[in-house]
Protein backbone atom coordinates (compact mmCIF):
# COMPACT_ATOMS: atom_id res chain seq x y z
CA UNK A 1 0.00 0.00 0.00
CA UNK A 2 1.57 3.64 -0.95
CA UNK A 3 1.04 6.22 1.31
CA UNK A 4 0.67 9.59 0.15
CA UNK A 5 1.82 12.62 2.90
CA UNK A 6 -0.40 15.81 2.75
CA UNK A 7 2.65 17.94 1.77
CA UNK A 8 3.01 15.23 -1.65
CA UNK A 9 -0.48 15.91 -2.29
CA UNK A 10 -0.80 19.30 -1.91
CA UNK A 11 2.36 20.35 -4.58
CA UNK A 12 0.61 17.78 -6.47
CA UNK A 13 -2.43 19.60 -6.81
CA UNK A 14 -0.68 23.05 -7.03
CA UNK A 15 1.34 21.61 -9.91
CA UNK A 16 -1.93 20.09 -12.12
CA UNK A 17 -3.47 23.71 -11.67
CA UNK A 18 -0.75 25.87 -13.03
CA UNK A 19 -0.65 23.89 -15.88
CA UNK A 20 -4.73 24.13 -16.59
CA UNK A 21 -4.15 28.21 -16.35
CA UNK A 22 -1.20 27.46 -18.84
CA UNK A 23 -3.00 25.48 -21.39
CA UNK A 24 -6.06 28.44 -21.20
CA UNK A 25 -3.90 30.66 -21.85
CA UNK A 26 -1.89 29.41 -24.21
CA UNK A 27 -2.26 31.50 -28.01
CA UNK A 28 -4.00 29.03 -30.86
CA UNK A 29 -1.81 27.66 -32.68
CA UNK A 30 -3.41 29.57 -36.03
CA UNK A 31 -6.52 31.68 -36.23
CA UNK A 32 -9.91 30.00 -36.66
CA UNK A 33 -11.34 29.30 -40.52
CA UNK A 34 -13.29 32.53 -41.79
CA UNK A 35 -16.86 31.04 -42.18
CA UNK A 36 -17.88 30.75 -45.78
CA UNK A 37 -21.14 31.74 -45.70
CA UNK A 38 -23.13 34.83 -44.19
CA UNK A 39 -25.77 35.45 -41.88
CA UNK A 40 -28.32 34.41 -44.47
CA UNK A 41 -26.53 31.16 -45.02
CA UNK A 42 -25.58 32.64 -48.77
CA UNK A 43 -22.02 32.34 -49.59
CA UNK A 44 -19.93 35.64 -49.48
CA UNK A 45 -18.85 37.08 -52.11
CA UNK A 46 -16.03 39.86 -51.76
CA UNK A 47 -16.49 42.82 -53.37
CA UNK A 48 -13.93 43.43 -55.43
CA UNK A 49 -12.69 39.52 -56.40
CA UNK A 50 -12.39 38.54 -59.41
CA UNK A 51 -15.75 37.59 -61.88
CA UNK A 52 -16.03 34.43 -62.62
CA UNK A 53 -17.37 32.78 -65.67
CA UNK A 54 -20.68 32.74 -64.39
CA UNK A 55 -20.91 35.76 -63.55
CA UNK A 56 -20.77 37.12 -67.18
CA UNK A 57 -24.09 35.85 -68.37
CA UNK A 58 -26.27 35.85 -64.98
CA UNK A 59 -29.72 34.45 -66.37
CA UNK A 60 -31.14 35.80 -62.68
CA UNK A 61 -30.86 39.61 -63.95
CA UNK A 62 -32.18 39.19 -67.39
CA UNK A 63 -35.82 40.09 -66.66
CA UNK A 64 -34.76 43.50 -64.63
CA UNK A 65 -32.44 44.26 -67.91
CA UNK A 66 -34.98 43.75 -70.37
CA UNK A 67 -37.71 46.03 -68.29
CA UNK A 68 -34.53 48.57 -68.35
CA UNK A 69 -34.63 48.29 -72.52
CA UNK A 70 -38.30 48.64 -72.82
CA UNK A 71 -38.38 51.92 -70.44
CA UNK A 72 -35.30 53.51 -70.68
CA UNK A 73 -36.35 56.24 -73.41
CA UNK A 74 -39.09 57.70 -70.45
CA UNK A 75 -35.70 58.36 -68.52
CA UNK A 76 -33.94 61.47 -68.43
CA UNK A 77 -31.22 62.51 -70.77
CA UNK A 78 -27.62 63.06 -68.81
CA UNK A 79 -28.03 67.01 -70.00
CA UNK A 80 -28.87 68.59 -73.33
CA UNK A 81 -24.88 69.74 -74.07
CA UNK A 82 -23.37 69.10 -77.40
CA UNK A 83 -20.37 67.43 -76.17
CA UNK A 84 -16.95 67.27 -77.71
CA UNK A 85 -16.25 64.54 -80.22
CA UNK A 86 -13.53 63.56 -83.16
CA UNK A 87 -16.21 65.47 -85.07
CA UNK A 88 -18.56 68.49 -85.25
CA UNK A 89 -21.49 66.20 -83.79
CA UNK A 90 -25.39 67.41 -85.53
CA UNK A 91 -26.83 65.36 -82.65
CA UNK A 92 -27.51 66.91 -78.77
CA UNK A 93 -25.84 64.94 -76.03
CA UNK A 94 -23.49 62.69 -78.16
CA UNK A 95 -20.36 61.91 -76.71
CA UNK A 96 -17.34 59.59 -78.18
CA UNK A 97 -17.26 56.73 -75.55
CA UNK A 98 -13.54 57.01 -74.31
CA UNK A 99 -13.00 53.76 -72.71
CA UNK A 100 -10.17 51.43 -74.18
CA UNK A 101 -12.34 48.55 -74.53
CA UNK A 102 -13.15 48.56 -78.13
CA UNK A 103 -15.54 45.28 -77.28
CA UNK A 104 -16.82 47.31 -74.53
CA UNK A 105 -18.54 50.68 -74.82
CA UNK A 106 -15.83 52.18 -76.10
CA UNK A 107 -14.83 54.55 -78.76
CA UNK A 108 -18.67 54.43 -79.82
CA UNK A 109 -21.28 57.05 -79.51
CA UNK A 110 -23.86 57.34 -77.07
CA UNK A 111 -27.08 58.74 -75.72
CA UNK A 112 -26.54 58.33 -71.81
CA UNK A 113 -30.60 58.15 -69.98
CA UNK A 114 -30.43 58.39 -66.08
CA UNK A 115 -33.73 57.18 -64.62
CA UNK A 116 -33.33 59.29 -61.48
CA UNK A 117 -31.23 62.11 -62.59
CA UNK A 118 -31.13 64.54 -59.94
CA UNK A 119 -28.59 62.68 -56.95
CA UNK A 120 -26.76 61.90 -60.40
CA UNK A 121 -25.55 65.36 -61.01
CA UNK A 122 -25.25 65.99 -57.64
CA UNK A 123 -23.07 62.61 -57.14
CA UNK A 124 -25.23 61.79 -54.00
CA UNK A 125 -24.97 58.23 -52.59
CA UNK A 126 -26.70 55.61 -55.18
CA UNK A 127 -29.46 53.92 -54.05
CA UNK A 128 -30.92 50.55 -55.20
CA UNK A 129 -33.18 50.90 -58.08
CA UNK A 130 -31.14 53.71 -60.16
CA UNK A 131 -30.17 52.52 -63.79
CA UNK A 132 -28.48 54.22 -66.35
CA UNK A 133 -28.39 53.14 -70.13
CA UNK A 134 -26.06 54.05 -72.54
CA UNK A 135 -27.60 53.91 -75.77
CA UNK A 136 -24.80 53.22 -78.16
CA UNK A 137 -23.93 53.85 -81.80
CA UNK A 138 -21.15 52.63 -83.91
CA UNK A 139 -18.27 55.08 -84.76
CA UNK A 140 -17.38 54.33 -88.32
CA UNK A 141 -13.93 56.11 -89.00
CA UNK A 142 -14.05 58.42 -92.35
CA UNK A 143 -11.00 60.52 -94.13
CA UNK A 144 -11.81 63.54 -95.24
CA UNK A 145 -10.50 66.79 -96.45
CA UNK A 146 -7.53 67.64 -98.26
CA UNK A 147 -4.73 66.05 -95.38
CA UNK A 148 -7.24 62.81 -95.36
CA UNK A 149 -7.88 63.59 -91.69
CA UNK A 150 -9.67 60.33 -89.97
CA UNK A 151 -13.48 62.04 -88.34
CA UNK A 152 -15.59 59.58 -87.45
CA UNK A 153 -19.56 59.56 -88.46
CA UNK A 154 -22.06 58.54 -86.51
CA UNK A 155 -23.29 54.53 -87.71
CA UNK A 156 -25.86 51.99 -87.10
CA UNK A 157 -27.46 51.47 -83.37
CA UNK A 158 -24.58 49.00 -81.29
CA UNK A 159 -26.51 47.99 -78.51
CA UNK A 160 -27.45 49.42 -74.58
CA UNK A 161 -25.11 49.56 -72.18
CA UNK A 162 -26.96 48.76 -68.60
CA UNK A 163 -26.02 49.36 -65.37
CA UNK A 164 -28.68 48.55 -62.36
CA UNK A 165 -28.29 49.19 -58.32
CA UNK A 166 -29.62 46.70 -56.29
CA UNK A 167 -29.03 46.47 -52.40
CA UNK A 168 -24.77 46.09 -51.58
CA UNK A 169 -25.24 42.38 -50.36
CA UNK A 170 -26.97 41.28 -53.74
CA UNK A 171 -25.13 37.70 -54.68
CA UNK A 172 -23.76 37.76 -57.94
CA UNK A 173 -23.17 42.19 -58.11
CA UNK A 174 -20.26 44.29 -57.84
CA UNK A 175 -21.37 45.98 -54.72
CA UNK A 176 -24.81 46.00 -55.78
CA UNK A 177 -24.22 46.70 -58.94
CA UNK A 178 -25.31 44.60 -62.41
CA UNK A 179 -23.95 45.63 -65.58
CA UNK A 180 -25.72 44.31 -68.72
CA UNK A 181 -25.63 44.63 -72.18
CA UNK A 182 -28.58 44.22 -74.55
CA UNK A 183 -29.07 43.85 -78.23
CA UNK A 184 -29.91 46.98 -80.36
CA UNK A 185 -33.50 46.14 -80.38
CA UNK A 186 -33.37 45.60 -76.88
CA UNK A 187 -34.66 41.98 -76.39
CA UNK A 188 -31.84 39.54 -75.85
CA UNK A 189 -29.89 39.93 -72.81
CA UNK A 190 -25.22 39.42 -74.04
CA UNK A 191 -23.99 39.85 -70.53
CA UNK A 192 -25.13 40.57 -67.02
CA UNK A 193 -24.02 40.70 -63.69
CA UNK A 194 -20.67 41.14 -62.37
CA UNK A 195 -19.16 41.24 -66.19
CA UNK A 196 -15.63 41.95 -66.02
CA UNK A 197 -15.18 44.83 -69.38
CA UNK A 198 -17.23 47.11 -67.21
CA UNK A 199 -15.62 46.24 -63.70
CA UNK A 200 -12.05 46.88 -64.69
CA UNK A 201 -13.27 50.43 -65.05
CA UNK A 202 -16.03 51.69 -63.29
CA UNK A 203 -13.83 49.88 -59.92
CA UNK A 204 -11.96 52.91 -60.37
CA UNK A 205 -14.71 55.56 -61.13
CA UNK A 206 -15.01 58.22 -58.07
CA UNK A 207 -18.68 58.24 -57.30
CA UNK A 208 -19.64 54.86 -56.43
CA UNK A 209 -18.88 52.62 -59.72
CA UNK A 210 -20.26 56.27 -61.37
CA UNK A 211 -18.43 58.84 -63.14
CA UNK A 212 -20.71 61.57 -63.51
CA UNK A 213 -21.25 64.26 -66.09
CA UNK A 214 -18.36 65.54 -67.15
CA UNK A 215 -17.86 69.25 -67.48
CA UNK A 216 -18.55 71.24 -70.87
CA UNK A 217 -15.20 72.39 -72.26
């Protein structure tokens, strides 16, 4: 039979303590996983990764993109200036799309509608339900004069441009954001959602995906 003495037992017990307060406090050994999915059990989505495939063609915005085409001419015109182009534009409001993107909107024409147009001027915080449409028009590049100087005329309709606020935590948006394009007679649906042409420019635009009006020179 082994026979303990109370002073044994005692720096026994003192001993299996101190190290229960030393594995407590002990640091993890790495963080905990980030959970994949959000309060509403949807996955998150951050807001400025990367589009995928998917997320070029989103068949879940095509119905709010078509209602866009069939509406858009009741919407408000940016302003009624005559703004600078390669050319001595005949037409109000027509502006020379300057983005890079040749497959994108630009160097085309366009007509830019703003269904609520007043916070747009005014570069107020979007909410959901604003669209804009830029109705687009091919720029067909034409010599003329004595030096051959390339002007470019004003073609056949390209297509609408579409971009749609919906609430920030919208699955499948850039923010809240869709971007869509539609045919020229405005019934098929080419691209929607989080399509990456418009992304890798209006990320950088300084009023919330939105560029504004710019000034008249």
């Amino acid at each position: 039979m082994r026979v303990f003495h109370a002073g044994s037992c005692s720096l026994l017990a003192i001993c299996l303590l101190g190290a229960a307060i030393t594995a407590q406090a002990a640091p993890l050994d790495k963080p905990p996983p980030v959970p994949k999915h959000g309060a509403t059990g949807r996955p998150v989505e951050p807001v400025n990764s990367a589009p995928k495939a998917k997320d070029e063609n989103n068949p879940a915005f095509h119905k709010a993109l078509l209602e866009i085409a069939g509406q858009y001419t009741g919407y408000q015109l940016s302003d009624d200036l005559l703004r600078r182009a390669p050319e001595r534009c005949a037409l109000p409001v027509q502006e020379l799309s300057q983005s890079a993107d040749g497959g994108s909107h630009g160097k085309k024409f366009y007509y830019l509608y703003v269904k609520d147009l007043a916070p747009y001027l005014k570069h107020d915080k979007v909410k959901p339900g604003q669209a804009l449409v830029k109705e687009s028009y091919k720029a067909i590049p034409t010599k003329t004069g004595p030096s051959q100087k390339v002007e470019h005329k004003v073609g056949d309709k390209y297509g609408l441009f579409i971009m749609l606020k919906m609430p920030p935590q919208t699955v499948g948006t850039d923010d809240g954001w869709i971007y869509g394009t539609v045919t020229p007679d405005g019934k098929t649906v080419t691209g929607s959602g989080r399509m990456a042409s418009c992304m890798s420019c209006h990320l950088s635009a300084p009023h919330g995906r939105l560029f504004g009006v710019k000034a008249a020179r």
